[in-house]
Every structure is written in C-alpha cells, then in structure tokens.
PDB file of N, CA and C in Angstrom:
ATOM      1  N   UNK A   1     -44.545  27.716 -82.822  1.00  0.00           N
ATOM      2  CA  UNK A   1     -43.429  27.186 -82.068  1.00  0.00           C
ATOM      3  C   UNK A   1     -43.847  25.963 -81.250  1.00  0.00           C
ATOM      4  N   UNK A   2     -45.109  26.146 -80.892  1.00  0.00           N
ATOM      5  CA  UNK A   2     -45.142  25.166 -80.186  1.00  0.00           C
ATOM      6  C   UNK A   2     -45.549  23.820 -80.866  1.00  0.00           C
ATOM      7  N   UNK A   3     -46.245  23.800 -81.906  1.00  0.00           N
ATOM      8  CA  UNK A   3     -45.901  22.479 -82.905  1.00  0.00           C
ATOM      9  C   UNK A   3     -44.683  22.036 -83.302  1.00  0.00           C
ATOM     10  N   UNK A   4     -43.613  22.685 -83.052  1.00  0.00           N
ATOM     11  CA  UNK A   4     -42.509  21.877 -83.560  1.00  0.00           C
ATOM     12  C   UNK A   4     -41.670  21.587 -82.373  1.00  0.00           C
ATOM     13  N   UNK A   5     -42.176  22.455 -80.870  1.00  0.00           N
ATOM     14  CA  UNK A   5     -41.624  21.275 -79.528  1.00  0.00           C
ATOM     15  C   UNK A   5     -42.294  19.589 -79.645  1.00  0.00           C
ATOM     16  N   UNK A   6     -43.648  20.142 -79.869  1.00  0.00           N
ATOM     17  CA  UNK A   6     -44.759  18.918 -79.701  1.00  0.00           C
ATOM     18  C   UNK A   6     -44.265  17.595 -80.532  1.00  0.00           C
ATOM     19  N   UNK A   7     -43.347  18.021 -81.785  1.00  0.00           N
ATOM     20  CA  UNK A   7     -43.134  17.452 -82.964  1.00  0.00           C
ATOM     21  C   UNK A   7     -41.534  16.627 -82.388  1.00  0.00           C
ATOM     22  N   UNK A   8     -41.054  17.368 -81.640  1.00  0.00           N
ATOM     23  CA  UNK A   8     -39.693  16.743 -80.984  1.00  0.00           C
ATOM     24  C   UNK A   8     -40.337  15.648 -80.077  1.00  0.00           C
ATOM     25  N   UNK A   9     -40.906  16.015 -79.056  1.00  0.00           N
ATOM     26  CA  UNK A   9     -41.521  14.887 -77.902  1.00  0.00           C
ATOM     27  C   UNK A   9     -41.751  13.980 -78.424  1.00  0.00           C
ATOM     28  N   UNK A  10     -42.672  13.756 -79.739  1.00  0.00           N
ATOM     29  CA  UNK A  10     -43.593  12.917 -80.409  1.00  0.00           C
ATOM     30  C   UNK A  10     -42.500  12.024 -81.188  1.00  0.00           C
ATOM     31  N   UNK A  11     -41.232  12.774 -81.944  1.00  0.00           N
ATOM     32  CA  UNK A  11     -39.871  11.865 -82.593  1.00  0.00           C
ATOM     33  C   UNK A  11     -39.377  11.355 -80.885  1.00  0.00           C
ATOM     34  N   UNK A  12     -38.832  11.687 -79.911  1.00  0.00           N
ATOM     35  CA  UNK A  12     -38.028  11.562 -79.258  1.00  0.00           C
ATOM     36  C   UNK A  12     -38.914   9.989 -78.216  1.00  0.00           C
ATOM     37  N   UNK A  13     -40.138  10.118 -78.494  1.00  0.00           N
ATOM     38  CA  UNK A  13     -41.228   8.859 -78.063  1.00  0.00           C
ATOM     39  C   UNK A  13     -41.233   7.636 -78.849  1.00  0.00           C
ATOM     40  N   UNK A  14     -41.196   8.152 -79.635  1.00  0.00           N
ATOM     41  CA  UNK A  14     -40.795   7.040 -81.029  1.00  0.00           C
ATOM     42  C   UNK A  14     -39.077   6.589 -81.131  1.00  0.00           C
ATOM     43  N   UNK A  15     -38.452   6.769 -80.523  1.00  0.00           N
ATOM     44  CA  UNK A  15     -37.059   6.891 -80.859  1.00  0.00           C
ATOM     45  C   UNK A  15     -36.997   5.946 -79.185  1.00  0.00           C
ATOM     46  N   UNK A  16     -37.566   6.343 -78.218  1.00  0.00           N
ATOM     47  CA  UNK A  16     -37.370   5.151 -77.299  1.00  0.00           C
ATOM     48  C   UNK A  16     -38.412   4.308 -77.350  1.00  0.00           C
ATOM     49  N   UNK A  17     -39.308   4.202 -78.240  1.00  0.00           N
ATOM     50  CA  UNK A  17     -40.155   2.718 -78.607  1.00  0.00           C
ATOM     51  C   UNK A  17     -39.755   2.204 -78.920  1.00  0.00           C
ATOM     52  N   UNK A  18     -38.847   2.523 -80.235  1.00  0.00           N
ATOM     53  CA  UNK A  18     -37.945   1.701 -80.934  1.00  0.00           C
ATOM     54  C   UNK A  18     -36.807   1.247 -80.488  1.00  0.00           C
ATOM     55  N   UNK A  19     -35.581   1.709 -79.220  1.00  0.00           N
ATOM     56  CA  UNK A  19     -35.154   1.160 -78.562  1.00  0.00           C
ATOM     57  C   UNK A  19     -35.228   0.109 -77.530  1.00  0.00           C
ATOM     58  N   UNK A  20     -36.632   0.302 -77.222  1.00  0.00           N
ATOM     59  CA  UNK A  20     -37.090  -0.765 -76.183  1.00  0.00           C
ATOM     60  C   UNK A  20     -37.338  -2.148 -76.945  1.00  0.00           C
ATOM     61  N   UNK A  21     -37.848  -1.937 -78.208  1.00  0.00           N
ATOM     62  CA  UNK A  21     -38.015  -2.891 -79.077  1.00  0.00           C
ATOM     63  C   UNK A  21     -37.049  -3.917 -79.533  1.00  0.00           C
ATOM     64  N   UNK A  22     -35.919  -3.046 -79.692  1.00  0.00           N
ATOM     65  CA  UNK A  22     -34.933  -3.509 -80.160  1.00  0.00           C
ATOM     66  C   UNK A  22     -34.252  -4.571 -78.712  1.00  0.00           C
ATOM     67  N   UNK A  23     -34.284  -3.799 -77.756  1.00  0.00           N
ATOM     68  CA  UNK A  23     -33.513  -4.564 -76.327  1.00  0.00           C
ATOM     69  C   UNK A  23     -34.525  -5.650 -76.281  1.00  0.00           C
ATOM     70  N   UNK A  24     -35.729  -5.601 -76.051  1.00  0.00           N
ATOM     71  CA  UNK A  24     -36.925  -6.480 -75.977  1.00  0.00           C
ATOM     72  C   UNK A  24     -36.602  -7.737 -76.932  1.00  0.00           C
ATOM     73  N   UNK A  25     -36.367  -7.331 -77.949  1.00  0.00           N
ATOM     74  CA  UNK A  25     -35.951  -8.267 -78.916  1.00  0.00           C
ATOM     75  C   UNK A  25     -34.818  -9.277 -78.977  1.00  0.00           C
ATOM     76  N   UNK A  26     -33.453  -8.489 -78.380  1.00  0.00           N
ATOM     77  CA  UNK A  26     -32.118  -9.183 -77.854  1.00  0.00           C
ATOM     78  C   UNK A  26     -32.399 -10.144 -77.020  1.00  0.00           C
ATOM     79  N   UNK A  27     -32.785  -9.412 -76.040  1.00  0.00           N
ATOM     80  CA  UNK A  27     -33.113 -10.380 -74.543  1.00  0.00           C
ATOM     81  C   UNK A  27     -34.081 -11.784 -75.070  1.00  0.00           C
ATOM     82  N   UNK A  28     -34.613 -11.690 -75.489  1.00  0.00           N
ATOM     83  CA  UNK A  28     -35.699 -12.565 -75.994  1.00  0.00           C
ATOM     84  C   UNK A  28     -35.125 -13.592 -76.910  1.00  0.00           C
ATOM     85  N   UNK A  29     -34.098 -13.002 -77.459  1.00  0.00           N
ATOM     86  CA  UNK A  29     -33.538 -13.809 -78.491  1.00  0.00           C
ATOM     87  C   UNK A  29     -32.567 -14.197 -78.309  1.00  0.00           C
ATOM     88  N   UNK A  30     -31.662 -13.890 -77.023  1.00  0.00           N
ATOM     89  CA  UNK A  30     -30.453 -14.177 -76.184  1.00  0.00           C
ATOM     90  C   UNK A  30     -31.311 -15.880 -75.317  1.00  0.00           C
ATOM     91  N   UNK A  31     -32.664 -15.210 -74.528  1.00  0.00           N
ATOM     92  CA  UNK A  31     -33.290 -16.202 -73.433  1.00  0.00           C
ATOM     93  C   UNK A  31     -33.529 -17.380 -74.532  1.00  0.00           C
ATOM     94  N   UNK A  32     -34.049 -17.314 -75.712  1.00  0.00           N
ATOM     95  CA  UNK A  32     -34.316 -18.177 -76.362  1.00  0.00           C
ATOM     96  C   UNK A  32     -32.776 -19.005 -76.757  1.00  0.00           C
ATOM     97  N   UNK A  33     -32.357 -18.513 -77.759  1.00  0.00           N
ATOM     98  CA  UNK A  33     -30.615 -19.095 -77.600  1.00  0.00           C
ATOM     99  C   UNK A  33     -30.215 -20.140 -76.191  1.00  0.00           C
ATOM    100  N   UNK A  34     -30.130 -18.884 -75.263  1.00  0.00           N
ATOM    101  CA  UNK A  34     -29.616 -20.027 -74.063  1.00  0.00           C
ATOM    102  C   UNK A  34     -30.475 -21.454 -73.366  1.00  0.00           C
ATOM    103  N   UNK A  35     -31.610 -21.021 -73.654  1.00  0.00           N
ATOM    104  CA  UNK A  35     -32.716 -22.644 -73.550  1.00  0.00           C
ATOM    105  C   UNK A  35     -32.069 -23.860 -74.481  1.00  0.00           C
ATOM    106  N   UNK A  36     -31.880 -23.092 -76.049  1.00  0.00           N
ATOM    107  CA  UNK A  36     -32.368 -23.942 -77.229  1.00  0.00           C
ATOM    108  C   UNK A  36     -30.943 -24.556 -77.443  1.00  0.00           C
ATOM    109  N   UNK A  37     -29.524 -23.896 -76.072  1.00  0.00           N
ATOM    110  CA  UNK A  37     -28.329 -24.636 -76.822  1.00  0.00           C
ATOM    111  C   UNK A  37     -28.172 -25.713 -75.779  1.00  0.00           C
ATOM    112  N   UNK A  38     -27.410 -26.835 -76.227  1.00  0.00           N
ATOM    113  CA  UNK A  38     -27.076 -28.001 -75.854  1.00  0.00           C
ATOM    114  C   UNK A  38     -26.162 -27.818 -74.789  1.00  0.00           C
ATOM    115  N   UNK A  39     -26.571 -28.180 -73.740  1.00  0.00           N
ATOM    116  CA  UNK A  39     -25.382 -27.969 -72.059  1.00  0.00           C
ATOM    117  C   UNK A  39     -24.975 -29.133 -72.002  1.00  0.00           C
ATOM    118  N   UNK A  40     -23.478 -28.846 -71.385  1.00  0.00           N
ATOM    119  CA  UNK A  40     -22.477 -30.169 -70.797  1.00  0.00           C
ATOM    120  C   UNK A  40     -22.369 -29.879 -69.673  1.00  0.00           C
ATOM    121  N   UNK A  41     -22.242 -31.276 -69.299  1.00  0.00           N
ATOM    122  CA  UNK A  41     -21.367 -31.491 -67.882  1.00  0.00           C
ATOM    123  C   UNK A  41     -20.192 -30.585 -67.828  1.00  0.00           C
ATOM    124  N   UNK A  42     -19.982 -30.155 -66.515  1.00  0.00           N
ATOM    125  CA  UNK A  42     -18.417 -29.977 -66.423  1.00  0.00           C
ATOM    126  C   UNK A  42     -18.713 -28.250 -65.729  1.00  0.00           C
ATOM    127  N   UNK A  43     -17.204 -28.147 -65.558  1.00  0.00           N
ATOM    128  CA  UNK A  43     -17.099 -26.447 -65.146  1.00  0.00           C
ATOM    129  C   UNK A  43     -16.279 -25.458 -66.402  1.00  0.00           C
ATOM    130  N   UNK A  44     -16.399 -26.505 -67.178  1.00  0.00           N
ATOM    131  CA  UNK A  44     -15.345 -25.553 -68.846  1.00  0.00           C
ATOM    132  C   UNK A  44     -17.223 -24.667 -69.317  1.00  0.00           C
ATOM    133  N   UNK A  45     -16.999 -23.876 -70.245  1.00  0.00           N
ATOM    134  CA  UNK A  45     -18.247 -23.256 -71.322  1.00  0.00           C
ATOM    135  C   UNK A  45     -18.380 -24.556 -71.803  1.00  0.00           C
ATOM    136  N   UNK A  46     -19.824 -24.213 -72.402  1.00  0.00           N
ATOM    137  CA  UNK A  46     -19.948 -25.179 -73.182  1.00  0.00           C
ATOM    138  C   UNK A  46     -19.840 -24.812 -75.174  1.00  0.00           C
ATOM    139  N   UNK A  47     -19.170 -23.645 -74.978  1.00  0.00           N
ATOM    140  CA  UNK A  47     -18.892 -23.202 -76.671  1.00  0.00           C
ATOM    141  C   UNK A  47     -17.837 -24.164 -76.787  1.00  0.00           C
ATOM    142  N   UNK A  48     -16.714 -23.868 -75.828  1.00  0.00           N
ATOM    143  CA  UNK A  48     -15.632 -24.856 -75.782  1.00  0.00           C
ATOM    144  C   UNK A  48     -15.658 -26.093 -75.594  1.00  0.00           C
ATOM    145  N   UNK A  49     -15.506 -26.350 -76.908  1.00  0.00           N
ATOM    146  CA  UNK A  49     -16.456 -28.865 -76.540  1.00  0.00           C
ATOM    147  C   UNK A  49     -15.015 -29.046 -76.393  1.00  0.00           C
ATOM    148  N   UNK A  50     -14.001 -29.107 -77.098  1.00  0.00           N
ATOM    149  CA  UNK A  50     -13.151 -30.520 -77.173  1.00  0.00           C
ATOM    150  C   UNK A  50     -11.870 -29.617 -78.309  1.00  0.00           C
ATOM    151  N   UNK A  51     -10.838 -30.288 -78.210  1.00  0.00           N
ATOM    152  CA  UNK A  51      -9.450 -29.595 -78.880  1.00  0.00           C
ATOM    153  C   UNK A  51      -9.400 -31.156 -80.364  1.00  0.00           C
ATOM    154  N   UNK A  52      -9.215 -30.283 -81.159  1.00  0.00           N
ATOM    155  CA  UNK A  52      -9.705 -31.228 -82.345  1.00  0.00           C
ATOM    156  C   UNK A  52      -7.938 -30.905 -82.911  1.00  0.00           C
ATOM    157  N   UNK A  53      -7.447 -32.622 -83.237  1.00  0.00           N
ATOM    158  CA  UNK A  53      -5.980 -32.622 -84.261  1.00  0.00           C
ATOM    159  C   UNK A  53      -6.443 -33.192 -85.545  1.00  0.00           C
ATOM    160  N   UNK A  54      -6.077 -32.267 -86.196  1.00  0.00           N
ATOM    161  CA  UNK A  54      -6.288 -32.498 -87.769  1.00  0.00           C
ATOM    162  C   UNK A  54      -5.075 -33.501 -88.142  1.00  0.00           C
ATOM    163  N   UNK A  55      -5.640 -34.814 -88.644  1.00  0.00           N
ATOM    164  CA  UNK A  55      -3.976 -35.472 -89.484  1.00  0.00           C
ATOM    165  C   UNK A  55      -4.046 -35.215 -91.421  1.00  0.00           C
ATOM    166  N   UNK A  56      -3.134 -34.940 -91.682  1.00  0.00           N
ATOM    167  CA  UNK A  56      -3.330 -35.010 -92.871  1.00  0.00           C
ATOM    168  C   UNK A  56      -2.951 -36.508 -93.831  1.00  0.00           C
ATOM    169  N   UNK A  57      -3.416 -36.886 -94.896  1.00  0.00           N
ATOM    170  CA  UNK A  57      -2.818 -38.180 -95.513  1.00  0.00           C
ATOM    171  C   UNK A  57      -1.968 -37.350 -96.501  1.00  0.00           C
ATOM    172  N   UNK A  58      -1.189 -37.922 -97.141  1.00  0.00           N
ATOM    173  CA  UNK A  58      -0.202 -37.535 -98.050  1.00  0.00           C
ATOM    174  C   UNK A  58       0.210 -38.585 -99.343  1.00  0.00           C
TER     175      UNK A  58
END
C-alpha cells in the first residue's frame, strides 16, 4: 500500500512540474511578445493602429 501512496505523490510532483513549466513558459513568452511589439504614441492600444476604407474599382 504504501508504494502506490508513494506512486501518487511522485505523479502528483510531476503534474505540478509540468504546470509550472507550462506558466513559466507563457509568461516568458507573453514578456518576450510585449518587448518585441512595436509601441505608439497615444492613449488608444496599440493592436488598434488606424480604421482602414476599402474602395473598390469597377
């Protein structure tokens, strides 16, 4: 019995390594993103650039 508590602890250790990994990874890849994107002036986002009118020719 007691190898297969030992055997839970040992999955349930591994199961938040791999969560930490995963957040570790977001954050990291969120901090990187927000360095690597291009900032504007202004108080608008900067996802939101500019309102674009399509003309069509005919």
């Amino acid at each position: 019995m007691k190898g297969q508590v030992y055997g839970m602890e040992d999955g349930r250790k591994k199961i938040w390594i791999c969560l930490l990994t995963v957040v570790l990874a977001a954050v990291l890849i969120g901090v990187i993103y927000y360095y690597s994107a291009p900032q504007e002036q202004g108080n608008e986002g900067f996802l939101i650039r500019e309102q674009w009118e399509e003309t069509y020719v005919f």
